[in-house]
C-alpha atoms as a PDB file:
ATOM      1  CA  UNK A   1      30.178 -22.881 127.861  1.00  0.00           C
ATOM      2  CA  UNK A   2      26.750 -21.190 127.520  1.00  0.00           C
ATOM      3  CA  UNK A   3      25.035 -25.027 127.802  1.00  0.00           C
ATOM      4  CA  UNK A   4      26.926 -26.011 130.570  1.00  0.00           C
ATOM      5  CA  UNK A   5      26.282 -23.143 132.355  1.00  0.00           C
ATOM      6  CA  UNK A   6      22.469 -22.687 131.783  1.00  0.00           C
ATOM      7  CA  UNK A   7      22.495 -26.739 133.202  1.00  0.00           C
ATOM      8  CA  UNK A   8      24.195 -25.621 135.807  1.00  0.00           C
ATOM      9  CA  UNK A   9      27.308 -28.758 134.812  1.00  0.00           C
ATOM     10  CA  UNK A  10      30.185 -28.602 137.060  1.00  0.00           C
ATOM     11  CA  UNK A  11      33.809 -27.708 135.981  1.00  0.00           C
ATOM     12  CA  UNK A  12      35.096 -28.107 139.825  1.00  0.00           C
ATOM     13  CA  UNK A  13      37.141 -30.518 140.873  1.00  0.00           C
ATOM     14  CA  UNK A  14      39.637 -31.463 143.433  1.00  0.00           C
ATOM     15  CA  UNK A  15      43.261 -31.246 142.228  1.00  0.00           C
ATOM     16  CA  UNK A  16      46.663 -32.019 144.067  1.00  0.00           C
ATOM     17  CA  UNK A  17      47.253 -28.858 145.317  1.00  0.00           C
ATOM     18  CA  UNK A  18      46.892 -29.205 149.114  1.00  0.00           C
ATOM     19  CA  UNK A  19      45.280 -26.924 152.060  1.00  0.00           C
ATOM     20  CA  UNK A  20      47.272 -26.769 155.346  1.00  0.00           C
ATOM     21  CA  UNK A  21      44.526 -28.532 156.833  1.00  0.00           C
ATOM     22  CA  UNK A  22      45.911 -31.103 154.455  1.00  0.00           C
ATOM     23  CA  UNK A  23      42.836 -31.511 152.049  1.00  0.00           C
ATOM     24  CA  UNK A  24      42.886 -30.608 148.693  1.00  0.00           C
ATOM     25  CA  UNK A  25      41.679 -27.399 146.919  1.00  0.00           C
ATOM     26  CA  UNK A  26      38.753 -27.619 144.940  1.00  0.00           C
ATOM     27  CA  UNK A  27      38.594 -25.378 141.798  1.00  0.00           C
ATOM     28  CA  UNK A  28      38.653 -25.278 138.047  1.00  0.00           C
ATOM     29  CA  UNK A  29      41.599 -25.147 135.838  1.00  0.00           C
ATOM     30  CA  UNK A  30      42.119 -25.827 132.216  1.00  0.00           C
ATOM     31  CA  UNK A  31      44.041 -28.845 131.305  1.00  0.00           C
ATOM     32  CA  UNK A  32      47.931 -28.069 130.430  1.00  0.00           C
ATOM     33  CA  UNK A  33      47.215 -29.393 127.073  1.00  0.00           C
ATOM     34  CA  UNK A  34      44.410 -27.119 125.940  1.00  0.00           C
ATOM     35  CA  UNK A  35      46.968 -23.766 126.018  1.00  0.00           C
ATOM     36  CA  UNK A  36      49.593 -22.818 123.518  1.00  0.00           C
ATOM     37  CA  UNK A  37      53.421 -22.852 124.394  1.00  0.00           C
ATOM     38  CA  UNK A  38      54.685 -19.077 125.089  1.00  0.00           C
ATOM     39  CA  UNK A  39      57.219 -18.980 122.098  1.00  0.00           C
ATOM     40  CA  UNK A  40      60.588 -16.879 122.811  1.00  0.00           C
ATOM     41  CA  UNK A  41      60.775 -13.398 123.073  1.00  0.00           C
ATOM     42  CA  UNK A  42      56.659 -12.996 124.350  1.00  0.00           C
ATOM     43  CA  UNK A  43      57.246 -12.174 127.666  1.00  0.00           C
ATOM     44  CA  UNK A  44      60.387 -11.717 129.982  1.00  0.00           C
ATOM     45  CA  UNK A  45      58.241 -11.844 133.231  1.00  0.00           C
ATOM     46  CA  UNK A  46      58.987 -14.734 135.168  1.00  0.00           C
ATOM     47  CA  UNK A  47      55.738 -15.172 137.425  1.00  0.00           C
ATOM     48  CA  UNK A  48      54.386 -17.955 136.441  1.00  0.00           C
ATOM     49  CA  UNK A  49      50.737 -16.611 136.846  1.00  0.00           C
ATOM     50  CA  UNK A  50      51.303 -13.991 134.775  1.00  0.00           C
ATOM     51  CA  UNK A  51      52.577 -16.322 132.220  1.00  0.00           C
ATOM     52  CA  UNK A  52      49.497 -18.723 132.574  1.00  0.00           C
ATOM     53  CA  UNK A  53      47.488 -15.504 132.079  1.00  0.00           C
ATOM     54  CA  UNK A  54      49.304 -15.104 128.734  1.00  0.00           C
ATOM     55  CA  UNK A  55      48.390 -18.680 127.288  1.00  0.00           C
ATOM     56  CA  UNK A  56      44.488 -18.034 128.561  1.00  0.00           C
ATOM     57  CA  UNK A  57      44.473 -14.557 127.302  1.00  0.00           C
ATOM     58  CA  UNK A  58      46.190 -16.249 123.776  1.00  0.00           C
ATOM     59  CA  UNK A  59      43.188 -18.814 123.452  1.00  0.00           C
ATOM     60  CA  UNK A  60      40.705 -15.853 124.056  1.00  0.00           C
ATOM     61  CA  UNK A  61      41.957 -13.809 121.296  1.00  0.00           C
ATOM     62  CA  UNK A  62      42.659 -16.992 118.750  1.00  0.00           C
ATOM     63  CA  UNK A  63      38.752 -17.912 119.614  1.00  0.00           C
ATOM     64  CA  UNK A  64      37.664 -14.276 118.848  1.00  0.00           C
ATOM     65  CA  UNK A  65      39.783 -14.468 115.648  1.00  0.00           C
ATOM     66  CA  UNK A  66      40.267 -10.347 115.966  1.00  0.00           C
ATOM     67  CA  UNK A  67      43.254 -10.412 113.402  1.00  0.00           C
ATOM     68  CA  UNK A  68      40.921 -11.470 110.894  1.00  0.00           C
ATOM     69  CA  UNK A  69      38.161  -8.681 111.457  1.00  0.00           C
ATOM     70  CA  UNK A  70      40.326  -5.939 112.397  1.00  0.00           C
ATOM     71  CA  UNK A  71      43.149  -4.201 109.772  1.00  0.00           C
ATOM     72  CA  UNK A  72      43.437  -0.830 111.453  1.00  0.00           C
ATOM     73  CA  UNK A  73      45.242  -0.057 114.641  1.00  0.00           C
ATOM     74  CA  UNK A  74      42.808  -1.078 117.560  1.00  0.00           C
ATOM     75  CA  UNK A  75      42.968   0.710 121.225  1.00  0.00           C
ATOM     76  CA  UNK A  76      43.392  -2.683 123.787  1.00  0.00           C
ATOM     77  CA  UNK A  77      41.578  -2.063 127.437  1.00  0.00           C
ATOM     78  CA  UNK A  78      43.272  -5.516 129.286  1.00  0.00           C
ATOM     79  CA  UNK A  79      41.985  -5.963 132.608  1.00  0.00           C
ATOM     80  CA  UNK A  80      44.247  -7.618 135.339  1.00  0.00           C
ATOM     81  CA  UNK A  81      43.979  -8.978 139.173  1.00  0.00           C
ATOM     82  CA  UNK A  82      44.616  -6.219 141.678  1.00  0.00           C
ATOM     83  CA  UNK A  83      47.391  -7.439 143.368  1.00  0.00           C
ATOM     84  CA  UNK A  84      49.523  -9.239 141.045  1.00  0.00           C
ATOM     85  CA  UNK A  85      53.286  -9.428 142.415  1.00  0.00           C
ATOM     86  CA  UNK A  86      55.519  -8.793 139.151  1.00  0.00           C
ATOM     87  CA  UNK A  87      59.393  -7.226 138.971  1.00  0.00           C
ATOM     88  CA  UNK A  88      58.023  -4.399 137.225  1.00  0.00           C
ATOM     89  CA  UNK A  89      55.349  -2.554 135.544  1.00  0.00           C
ATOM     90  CA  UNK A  90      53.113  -4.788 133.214  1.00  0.00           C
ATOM     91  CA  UNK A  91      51.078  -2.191 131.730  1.00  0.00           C
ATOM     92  CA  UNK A  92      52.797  -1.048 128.045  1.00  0.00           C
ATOM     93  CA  UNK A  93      54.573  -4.850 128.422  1.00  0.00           C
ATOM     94  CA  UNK A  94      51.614  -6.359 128.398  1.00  0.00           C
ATOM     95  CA  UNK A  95      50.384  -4.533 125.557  1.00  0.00           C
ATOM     96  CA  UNK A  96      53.222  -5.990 123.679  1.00  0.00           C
ATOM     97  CA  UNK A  97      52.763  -8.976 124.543  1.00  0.00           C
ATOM     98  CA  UNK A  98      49.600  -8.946 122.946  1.00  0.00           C
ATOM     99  CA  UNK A  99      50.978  -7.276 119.807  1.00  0.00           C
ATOM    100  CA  UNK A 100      53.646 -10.198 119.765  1.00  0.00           C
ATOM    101  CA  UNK A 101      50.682 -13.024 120.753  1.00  0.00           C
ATOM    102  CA  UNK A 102      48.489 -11.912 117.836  1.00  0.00           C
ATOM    103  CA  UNK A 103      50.139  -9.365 115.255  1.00  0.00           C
ATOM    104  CA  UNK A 104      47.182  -7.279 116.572  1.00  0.00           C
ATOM    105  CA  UNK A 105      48.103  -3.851 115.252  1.00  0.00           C
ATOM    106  CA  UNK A 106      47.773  -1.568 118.552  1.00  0.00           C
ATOM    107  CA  UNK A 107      46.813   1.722 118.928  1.00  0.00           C
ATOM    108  CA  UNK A 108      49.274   2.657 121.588  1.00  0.00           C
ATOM    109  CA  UNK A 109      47.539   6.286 122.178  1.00  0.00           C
ATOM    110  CA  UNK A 110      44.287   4.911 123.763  1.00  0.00           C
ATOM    111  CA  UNK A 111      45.288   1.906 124.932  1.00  0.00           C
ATOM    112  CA  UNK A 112      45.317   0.961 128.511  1.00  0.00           C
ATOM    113  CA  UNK A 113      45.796  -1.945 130.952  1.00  0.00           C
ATOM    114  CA  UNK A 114      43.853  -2.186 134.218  1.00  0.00           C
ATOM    115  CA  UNK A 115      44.504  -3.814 137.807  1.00  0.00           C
ATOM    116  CA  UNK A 116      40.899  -3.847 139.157  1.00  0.00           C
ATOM    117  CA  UNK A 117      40.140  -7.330 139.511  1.00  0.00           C
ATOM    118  CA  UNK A 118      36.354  -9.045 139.535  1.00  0.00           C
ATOM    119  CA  UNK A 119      34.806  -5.739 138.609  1.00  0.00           C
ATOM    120  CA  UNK A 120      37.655  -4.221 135.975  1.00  0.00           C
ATOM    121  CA  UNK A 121      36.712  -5.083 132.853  1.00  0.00           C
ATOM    122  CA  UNK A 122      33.267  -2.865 133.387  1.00  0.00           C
ATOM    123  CA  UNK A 123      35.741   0.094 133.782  1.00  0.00           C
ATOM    124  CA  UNK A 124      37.829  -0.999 130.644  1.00  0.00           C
ATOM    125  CA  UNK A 125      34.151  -1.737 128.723  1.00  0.00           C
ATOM    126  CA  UNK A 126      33.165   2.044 129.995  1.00  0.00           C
ATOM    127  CA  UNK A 127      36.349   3.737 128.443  1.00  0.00           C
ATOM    128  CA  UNK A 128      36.472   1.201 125.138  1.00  0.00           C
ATOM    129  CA  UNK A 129      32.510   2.664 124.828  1.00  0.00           C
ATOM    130  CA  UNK A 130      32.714   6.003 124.956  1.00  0.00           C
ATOM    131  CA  UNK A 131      35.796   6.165 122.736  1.00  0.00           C
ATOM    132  CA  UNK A 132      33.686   4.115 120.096  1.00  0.00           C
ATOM    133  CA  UNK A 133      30.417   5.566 120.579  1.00  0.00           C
ATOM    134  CA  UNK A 134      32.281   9.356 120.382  1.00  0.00           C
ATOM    135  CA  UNK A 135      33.634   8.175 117.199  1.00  0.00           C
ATOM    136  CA  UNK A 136      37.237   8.407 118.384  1.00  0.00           C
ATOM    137  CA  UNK A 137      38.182   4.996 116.807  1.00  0.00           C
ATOM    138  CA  UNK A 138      36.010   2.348 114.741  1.00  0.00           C
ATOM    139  CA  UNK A 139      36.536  -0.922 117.063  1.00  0.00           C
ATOM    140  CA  UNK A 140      38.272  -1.407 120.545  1.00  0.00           C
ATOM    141  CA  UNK A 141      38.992  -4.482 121.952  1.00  0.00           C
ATOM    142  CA  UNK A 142      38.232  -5.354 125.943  1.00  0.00           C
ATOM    143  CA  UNK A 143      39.581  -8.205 127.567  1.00  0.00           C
ATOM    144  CA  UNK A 144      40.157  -9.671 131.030  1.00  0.00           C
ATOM    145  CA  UNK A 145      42.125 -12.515 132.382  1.00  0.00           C
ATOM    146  CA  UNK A 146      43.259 -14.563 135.231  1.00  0.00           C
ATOM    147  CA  UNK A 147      44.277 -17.439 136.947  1.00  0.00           C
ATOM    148  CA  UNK A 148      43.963 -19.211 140.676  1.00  0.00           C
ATOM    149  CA  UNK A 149      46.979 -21.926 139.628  1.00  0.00           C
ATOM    150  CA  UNK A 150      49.459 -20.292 141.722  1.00  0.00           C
ATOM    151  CA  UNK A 151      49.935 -21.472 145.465  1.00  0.00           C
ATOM    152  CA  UNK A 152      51.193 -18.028 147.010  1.00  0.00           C
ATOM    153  CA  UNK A 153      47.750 -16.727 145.725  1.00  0.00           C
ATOM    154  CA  UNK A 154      45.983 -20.048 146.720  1.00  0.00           C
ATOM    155  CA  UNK A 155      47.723 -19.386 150.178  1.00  0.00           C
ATOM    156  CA  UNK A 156      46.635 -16.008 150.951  1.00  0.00           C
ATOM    157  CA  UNK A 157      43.642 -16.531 150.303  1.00  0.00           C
ATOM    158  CA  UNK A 158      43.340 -19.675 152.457  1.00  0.00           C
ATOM    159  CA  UNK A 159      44.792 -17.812 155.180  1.00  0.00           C
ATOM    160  CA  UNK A 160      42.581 -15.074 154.876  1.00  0.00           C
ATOM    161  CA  UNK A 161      39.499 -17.483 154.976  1.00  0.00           C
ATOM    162  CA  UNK A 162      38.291 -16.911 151.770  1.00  0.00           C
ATOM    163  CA  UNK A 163      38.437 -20.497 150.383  1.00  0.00           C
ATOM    164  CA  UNK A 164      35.780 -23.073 150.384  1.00  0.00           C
ATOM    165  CA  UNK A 165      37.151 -25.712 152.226  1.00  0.00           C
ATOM    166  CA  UNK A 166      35.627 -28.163 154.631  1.00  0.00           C
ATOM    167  CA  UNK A 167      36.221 -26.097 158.201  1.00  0.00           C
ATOM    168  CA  UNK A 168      34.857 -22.612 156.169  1.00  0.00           C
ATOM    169  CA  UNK A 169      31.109 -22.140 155.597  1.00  0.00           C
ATOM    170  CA  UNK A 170      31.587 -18.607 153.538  1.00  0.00           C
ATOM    171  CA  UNK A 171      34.072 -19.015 150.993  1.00  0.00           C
ATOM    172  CA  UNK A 172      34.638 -19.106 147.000  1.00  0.00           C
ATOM    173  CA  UNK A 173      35.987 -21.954 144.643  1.00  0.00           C
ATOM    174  CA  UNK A 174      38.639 -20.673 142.416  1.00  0.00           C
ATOM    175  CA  UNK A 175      38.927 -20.655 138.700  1.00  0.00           C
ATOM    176  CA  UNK A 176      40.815 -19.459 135.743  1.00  0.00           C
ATOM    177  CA  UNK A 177      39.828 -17.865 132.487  1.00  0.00           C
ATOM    178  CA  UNK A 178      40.580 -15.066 130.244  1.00  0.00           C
ATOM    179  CA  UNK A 179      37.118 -13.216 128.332  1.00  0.00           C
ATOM    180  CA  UNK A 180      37.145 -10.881 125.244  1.00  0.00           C
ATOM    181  CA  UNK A 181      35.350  -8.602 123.475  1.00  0.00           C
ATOM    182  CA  UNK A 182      35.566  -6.439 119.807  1.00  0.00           C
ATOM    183  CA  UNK A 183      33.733  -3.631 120.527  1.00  0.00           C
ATOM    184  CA  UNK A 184      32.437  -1.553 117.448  1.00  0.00           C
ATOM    185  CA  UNK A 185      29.281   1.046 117.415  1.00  0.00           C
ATOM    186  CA  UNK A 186      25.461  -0.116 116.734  1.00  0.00           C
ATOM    187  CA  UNK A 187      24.289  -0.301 112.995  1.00  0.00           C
ATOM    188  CA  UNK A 188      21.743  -2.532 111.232  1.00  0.00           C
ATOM    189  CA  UNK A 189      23.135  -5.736 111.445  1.00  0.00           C
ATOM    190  CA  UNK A 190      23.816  -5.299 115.232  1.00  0.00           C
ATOM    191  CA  UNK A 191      22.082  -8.579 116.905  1.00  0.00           C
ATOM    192  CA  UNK A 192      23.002  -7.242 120.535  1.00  0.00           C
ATOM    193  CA  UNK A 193      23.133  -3.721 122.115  1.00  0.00           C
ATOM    194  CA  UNK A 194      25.190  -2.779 124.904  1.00  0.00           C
ATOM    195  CA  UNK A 195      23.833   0.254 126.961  1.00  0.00           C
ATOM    196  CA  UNK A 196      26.772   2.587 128.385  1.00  0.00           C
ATOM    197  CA  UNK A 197      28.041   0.838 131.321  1.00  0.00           C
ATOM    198  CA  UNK A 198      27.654   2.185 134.830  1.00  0.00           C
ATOM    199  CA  UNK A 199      31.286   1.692 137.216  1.00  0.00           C
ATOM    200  CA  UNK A 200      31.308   3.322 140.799  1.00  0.00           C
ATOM    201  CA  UNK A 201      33.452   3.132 143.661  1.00  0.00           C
ATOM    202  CA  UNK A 202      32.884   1.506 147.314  1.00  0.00           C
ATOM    203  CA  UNK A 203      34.356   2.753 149.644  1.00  0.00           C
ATOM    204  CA  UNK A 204      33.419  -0.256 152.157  1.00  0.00           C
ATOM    205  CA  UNK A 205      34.700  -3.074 150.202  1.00  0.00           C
ATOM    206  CA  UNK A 206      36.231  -6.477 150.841  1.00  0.00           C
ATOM    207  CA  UNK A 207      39.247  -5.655 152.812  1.00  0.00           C
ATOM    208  CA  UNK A 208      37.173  -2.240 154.414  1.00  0.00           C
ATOM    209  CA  UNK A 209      36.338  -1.601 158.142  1.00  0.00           C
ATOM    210  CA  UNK A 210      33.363   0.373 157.408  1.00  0.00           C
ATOM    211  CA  UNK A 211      29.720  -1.162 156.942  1.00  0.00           C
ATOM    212  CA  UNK A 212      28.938  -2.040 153.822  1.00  0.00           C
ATOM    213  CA  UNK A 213      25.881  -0.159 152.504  1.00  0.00           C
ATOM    214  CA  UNK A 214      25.796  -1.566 148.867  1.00  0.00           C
ATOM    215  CA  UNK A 215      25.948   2.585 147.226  1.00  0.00           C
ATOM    216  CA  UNK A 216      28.823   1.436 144.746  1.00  0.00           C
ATOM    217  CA  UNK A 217      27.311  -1.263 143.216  1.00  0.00           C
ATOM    218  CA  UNK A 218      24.116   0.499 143.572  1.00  0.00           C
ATOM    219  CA  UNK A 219      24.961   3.455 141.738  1.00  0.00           C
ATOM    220  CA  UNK A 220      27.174   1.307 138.761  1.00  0.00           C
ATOM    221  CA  UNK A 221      23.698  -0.541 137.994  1.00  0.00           C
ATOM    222  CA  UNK A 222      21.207   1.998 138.152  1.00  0.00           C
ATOM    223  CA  UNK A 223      23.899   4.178 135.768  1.00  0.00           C
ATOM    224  CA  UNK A 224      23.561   0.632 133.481  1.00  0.00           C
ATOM    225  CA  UNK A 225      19.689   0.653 133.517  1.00  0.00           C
ATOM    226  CA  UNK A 226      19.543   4.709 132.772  1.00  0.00           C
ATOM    227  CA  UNK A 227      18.783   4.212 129.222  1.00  0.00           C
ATOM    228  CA  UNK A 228      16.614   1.211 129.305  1.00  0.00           C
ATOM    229  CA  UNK A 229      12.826   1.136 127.893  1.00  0.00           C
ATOM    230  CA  UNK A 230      11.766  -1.866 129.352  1.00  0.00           C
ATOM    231  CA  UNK A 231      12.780  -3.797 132.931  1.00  0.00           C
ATOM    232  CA  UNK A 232      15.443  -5.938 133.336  1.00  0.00           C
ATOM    233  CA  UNK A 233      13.983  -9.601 132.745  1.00  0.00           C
ATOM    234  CA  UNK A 234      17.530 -11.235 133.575  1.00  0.00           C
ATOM    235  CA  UNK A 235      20.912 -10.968 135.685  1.00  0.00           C
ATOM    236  CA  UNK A 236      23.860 -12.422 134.899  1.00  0.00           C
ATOM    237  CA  UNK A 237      26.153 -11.703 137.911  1.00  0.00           C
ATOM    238  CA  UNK A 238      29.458 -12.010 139.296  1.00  0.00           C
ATOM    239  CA  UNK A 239      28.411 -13.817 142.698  1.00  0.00           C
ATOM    240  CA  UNK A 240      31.428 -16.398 143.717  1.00  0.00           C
ATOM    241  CA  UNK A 241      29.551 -17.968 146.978  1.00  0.00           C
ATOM    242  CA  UNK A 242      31.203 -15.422 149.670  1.00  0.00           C
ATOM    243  CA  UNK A 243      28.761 -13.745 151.762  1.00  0.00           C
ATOM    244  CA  UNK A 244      30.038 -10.229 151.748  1.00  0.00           C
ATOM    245  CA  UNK A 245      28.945 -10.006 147.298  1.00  0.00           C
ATOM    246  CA  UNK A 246      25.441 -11.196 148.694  1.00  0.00           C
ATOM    247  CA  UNK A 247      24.709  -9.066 151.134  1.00  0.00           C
ATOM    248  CA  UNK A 248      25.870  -5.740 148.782  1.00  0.00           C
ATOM    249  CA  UNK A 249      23.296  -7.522 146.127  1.00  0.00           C
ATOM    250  CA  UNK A 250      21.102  -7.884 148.030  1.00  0.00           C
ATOM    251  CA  UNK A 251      20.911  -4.257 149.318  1.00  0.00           C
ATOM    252  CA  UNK A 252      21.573  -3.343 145.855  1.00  0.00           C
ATOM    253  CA  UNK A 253      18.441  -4.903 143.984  1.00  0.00           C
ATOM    254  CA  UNK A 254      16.365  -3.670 146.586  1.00  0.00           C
ATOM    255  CA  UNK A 255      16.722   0.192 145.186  1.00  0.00           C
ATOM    256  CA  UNK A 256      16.516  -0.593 141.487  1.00  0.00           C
ATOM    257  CA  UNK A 257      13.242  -0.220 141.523  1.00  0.00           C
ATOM    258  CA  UNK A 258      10.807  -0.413 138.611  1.00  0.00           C
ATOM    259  CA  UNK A 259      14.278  -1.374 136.536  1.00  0.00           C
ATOM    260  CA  UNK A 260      14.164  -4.620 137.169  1.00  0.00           C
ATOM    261  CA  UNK A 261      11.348  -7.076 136.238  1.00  0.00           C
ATOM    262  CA  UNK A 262       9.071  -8.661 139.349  1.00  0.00           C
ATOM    263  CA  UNK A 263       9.663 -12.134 137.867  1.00  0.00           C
ATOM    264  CA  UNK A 264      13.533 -11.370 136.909  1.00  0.00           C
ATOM    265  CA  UNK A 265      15.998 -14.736 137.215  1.00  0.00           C
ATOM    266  CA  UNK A 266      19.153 -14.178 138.391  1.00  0.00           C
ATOM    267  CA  UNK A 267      22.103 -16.763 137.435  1.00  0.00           C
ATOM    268  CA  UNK A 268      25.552 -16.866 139.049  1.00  0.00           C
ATOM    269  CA  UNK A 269      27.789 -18.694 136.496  1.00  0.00           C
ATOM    270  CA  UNK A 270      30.808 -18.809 139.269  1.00  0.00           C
ATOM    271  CA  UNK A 271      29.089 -22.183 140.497  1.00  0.00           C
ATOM    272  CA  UNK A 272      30.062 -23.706 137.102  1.00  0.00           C
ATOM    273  CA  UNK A 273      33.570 -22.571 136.173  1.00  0.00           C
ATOM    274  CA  UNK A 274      34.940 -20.836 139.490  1.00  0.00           C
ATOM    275  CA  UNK A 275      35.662 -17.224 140.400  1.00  0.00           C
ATOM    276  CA  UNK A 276      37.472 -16.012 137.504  1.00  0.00           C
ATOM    277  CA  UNK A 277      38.816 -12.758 138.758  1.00  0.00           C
ATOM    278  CA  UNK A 278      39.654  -9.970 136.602  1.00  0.00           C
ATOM    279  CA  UNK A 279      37.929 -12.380 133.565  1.00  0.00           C
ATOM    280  CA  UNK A 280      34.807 -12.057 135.137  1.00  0.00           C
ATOM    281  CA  UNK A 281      33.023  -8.733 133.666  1.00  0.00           C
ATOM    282  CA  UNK A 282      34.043  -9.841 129.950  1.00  0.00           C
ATOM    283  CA  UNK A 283      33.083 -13.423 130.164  1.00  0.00           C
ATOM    284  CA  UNK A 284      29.524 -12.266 131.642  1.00  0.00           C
ATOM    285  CA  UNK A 285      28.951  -9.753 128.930  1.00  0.00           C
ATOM    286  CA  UNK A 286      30.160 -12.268 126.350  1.00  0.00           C
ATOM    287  CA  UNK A 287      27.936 -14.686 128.337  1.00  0.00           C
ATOM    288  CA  UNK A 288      24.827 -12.743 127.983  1.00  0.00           C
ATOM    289  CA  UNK A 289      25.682 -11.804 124.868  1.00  0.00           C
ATOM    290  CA  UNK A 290      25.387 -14.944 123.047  1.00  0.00           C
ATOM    291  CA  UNK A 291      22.293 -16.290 125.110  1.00  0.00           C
ATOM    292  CA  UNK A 292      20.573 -13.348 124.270  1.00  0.00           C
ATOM    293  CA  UNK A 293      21.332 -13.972 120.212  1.00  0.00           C
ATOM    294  CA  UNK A 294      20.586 -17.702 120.478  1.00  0.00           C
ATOM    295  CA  UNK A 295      17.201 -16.802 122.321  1.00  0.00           C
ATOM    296  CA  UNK A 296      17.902 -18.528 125.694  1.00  0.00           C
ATOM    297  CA  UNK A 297      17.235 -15.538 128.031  1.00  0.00           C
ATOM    298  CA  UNK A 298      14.621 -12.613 127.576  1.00  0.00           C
ATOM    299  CA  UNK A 299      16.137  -9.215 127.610  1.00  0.00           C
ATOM    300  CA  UNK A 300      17.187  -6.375 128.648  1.00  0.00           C
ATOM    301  CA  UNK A 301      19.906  -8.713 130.403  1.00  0.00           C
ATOM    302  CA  UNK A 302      22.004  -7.240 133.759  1.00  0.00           C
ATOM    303  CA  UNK A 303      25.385  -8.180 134.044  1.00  0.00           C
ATOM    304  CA  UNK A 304      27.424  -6.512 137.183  1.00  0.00           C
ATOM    305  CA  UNK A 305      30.481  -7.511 139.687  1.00  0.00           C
ATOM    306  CA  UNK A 306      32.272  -6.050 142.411  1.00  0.00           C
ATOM    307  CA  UNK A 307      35.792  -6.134 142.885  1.00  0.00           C
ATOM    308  CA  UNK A 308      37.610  -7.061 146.347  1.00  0.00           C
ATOM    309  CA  UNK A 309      38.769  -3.447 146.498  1.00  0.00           C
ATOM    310  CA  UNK A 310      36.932  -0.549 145.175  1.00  0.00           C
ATOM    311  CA  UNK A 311      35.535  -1.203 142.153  1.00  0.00           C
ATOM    312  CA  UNK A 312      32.072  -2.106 141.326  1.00  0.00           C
ATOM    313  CA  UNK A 313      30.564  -2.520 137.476  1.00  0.00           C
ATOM    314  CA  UNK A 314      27.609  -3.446 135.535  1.00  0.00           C
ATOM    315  CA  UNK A 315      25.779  -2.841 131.780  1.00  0.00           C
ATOM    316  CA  UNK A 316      22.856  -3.811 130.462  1.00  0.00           C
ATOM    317  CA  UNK A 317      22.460  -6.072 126.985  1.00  0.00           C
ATOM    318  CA  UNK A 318      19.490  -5.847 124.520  1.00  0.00           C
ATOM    319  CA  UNK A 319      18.269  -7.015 121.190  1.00  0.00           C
ATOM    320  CA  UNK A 320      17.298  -4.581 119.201  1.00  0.00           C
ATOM    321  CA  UNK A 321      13.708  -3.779 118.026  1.00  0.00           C
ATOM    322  CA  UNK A 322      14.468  -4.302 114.865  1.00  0.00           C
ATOM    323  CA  UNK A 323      15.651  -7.893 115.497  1.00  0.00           C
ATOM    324  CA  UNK A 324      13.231  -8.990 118.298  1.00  0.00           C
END
């Protein structure tokens, strides 16, 4: 994913679900045949975007291979869209689930599951941090998923005019994904360094009256820069194509300052794969992550996103001195 995204190749396509101006959504979904079959007795939710989310969030984990690295109970922070229409409560079920998906052995105590959308999994990075860096617990694991294949979700946002289509000139392509992360605390074979994340609140967001002034996001990435020694020389962002993102990032990076690097690049992997949602914050940090291990960015590295609602996030990514 890194190479495609750093050539900027195309997952988008056109598939045969259909606008009600009659043309077809564009977007980016995984083939059928690249996710696992929910055996019996996973799940008893019916939605079947919340099951889709189960078969991403099952390749995530199998990719990450956390059964093999981790023996002791491990604290889960899952990360979920905001408004996702179950029959009940998914939080401790979907902590199950997971238990069930992987024979992960969870600890139950710290555990928690999220519903903050683009921006989430910076609030479920911040908690899985501190509790590691405090020395609470040894590893914690921080994921996100989500997926656009569902046509009541497809619809409202069509009929809020959200959705690229051919009639709307500020809109996002949708996509589907699921990120993760094994979080454990810095020692001599670290090969990437993750500052404490910064998460704030905005009170003018997406679905907001008020003018949007850009203090949340503001305020979650100068928290992210705090520690820094040196300027950020790259951002990895959440932008989807939408307008409203822009214009709070571009009020944003206006006030950071001397944290961020004159000749900084900024790259916006949503043109590749699609707005991932709730998947977005751990597929960034992931993201930058590996680039910044296989040398293809400079660092410190920026990641941030900002939810529809409230939430905004962001962390910075080094290599240590002793590595660079």
């Amino acid at each position: 994913m890194s190479a495609a995204v750093q050539a900027g190749i195309s997952t988008l396509k056109t598939y045969d679900y259909i606008a009600s101006t009659g043309e077809p959504y564009r977007m980016s979904i995984l083939p059928d045949e690249c996710l696992p079959e929910l055996q019996d007795g996973i799940t008893n939710q019916t939605s079947y975007r919340y099951r889709r989310m189960l078969q991403l969030l099952a390749v995530a984990l199998e990719q990450l291979k956390i059964s093999e690295k981790v023996t002791s109970p491990t604290p889960c922070f899952i990360n979920l869209p905001e408004k996702l229409s179950l029959r009940k409560t998914v939080a401790p079920q979907t902590l199950q689930e997971i238990n069930r998906l992987t024979g992960l052995s969870i600890d139950w105590l710290h555990s928690r599951v999220y519903h903050q959308g683009r921006a989430g999994g910076y609030s479920a990075l911040a908690d899985a941090y501190r509790l590691v860096s405090e020395g609470v617990v040894k590893t914690a694991l921080v994921a996100g998923v989500d997926s656009c294949r569902c046509l009541k979700t497809l619809g409202t946002w069509e009929s809020e005019g959200r959705l690229l289509l051919s009639h709307v000139g500020d809109g996002f392509l949708p996509g589907e994904g699921a990120g993760c992360l094994l979080l454990s605390a810095a020692d001599e074979n670290s090969k990437v360094i993750l500052d404490p994340p910064g998460v704030s609140q905005e009170e003018a967001h997406y679905y907001s009256d008020q003018v949007c002034r850009g203090d949340g996001l503001t305020a979650a990435m100068l928290a992210a820069c705090d520690q820094l020694n040196s300027p950020v020389q790259q951002i990895i962002c959440g932008l989807n194509g939408e307008h409203s993102p822009t214009k709070e990032w571009g009020v944003a990076v206006s006030r950071l300052g001397d944290k961020l690097d004159d000749n900084a690049s900024i790259m916006h992997p949503a043109d590749c794969y699609g707005d991932i949602g709730a998947a977005t914050a751990p597929v960034l940090v992931a993201l930058s992550a590996y680039m910044l291990e296989q040398g293809d960015v400079e660092g410190p590295v920026l990641t941030w996103s900002a939810s529809d609602y409230e939430t905004r996030g962001a962390v910075a990514l080094s290599i240590p001195k002793s590595v660079s």
